[in-house]
C-alpha atoms as a PDB file:
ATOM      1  CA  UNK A   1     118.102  11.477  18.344  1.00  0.00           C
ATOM      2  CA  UNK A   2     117.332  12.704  14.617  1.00  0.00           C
ATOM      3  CA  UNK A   3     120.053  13.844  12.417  1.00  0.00           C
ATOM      4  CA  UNK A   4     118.330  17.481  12.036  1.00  0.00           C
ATOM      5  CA  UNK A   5     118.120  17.481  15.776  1.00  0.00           C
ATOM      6  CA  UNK A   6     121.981  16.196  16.565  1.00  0.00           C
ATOM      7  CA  UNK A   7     123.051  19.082  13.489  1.00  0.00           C
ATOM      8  CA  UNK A   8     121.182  21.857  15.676  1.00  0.00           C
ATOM      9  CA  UNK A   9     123.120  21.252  18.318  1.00  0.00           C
ATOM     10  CA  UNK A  10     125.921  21.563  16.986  1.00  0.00           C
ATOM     11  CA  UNK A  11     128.265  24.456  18.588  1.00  0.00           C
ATOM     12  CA  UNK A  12     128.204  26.610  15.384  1.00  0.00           C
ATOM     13  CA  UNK A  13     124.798  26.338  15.162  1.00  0.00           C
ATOM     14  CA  UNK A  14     123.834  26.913  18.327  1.00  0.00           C
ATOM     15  CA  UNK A  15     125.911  30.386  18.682  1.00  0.00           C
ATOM     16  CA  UNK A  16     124.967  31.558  15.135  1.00  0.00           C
ATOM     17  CA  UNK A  17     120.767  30.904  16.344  1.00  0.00           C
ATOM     18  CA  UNK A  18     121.763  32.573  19.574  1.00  0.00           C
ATOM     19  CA  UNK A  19     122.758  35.980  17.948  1.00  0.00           C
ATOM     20  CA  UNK A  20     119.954  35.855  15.626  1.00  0.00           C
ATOM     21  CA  UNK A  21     117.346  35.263  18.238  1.00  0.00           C
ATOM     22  CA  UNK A  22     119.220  38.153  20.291  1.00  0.00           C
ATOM     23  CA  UNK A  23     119.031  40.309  17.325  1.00  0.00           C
ATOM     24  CA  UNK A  24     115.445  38.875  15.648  1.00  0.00           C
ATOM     25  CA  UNK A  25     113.949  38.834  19.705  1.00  0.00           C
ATOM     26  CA  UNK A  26     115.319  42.346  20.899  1.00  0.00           C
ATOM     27  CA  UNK A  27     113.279  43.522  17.713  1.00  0.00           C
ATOM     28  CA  UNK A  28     110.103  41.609  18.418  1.00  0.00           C
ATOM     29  CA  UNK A  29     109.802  42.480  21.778  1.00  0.00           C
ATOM     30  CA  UNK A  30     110.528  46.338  20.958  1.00  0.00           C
ATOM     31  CA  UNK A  31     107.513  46.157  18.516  1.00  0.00           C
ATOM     32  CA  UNK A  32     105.469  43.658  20.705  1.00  0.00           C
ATOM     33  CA  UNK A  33     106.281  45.451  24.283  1.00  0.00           C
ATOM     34  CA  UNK A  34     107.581  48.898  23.227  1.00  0.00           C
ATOM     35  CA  UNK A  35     104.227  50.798  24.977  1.00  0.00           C
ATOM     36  CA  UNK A  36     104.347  48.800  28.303  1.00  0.00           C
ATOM     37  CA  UNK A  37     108.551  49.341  28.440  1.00  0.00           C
ATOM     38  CA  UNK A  38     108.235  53.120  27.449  1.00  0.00           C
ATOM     39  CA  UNK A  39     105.578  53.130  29.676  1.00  0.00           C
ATOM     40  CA  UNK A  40     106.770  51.309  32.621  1.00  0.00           C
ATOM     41  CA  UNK A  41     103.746  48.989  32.673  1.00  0.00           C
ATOM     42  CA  UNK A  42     103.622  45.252  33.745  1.00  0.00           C
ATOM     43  CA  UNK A  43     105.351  43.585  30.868  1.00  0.00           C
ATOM     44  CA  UNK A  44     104.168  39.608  29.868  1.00  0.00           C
ATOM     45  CA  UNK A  45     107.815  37.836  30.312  1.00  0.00           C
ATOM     46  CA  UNK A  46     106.054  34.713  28.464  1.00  0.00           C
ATOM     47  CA  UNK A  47     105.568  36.938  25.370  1.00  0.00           C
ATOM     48  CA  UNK A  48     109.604  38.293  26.216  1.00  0.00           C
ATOM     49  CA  UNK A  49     110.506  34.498  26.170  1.00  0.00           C
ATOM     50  CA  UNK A  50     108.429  33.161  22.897  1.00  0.00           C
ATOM     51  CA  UNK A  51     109.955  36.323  21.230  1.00  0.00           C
ATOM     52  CA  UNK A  52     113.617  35.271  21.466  1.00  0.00           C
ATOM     53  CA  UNK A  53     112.227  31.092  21.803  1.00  0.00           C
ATOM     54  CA  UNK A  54     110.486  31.673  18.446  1.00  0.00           C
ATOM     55  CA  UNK A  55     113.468  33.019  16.485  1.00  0.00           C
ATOM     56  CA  UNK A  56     116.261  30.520  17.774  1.00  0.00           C
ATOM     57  CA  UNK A  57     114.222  27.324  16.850  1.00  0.00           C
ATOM     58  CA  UNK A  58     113.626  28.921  13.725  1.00  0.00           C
ATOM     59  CA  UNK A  59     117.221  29.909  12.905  1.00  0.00           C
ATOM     60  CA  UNK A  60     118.622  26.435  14.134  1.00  0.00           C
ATOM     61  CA  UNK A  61     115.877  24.551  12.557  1.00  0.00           C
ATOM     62  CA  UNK A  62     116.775  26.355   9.203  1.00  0.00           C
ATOM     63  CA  UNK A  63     120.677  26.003   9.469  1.00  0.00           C
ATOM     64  CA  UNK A  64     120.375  22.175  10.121  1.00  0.00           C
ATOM     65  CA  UNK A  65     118.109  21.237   7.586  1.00  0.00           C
ATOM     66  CA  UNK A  66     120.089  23.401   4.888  1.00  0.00           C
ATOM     67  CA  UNK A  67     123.598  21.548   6.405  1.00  0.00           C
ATOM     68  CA  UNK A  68     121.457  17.346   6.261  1.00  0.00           C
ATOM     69  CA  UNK A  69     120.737  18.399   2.872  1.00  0.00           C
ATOM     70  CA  UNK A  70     124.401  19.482   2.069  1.00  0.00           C
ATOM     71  CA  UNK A  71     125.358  16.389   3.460  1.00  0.00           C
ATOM     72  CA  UNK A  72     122.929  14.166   1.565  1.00  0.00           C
ATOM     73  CA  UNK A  73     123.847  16.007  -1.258  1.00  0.00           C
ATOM     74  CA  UNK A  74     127.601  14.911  -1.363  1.00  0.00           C
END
């Protein structure tokens, strides 16, 4: 397993990329779905899932690259 991969799943990472995507997702999907949920249309739970998926991966991704390169760094 690669180091940036092992570092993302680390418990603190893991919960910090968890409230962002809550936070980051909740957001998307208000701007992304907000006529079909206002509406009470068919909403696409694919688009639901990428819009939280997207924002973890980033957040985690981000986290344990910046904490390798602290490493490497000392």
């Amino acid at each position: 397993m690669s180091e940036v991969l092992r570092l993302a799943l680390a418990p603190a990472i893991v919960r910090n990329a968890l409230r962002v995507a809550l936070v980051v997702g909740t957001i998307l999907n208000l701007i992304n779905q907000g006529a079909p949920l206002i509406s009470g249309e068919a909403v696409s739970w694919f688009h639901v899932f990428l819009n939280y998926l997207v924002p973890y991966c980033v957040s985690s991704y981000s986290a344990a690259s910046h904490e390798q390169a602290r490493r490497r760094a000392h």
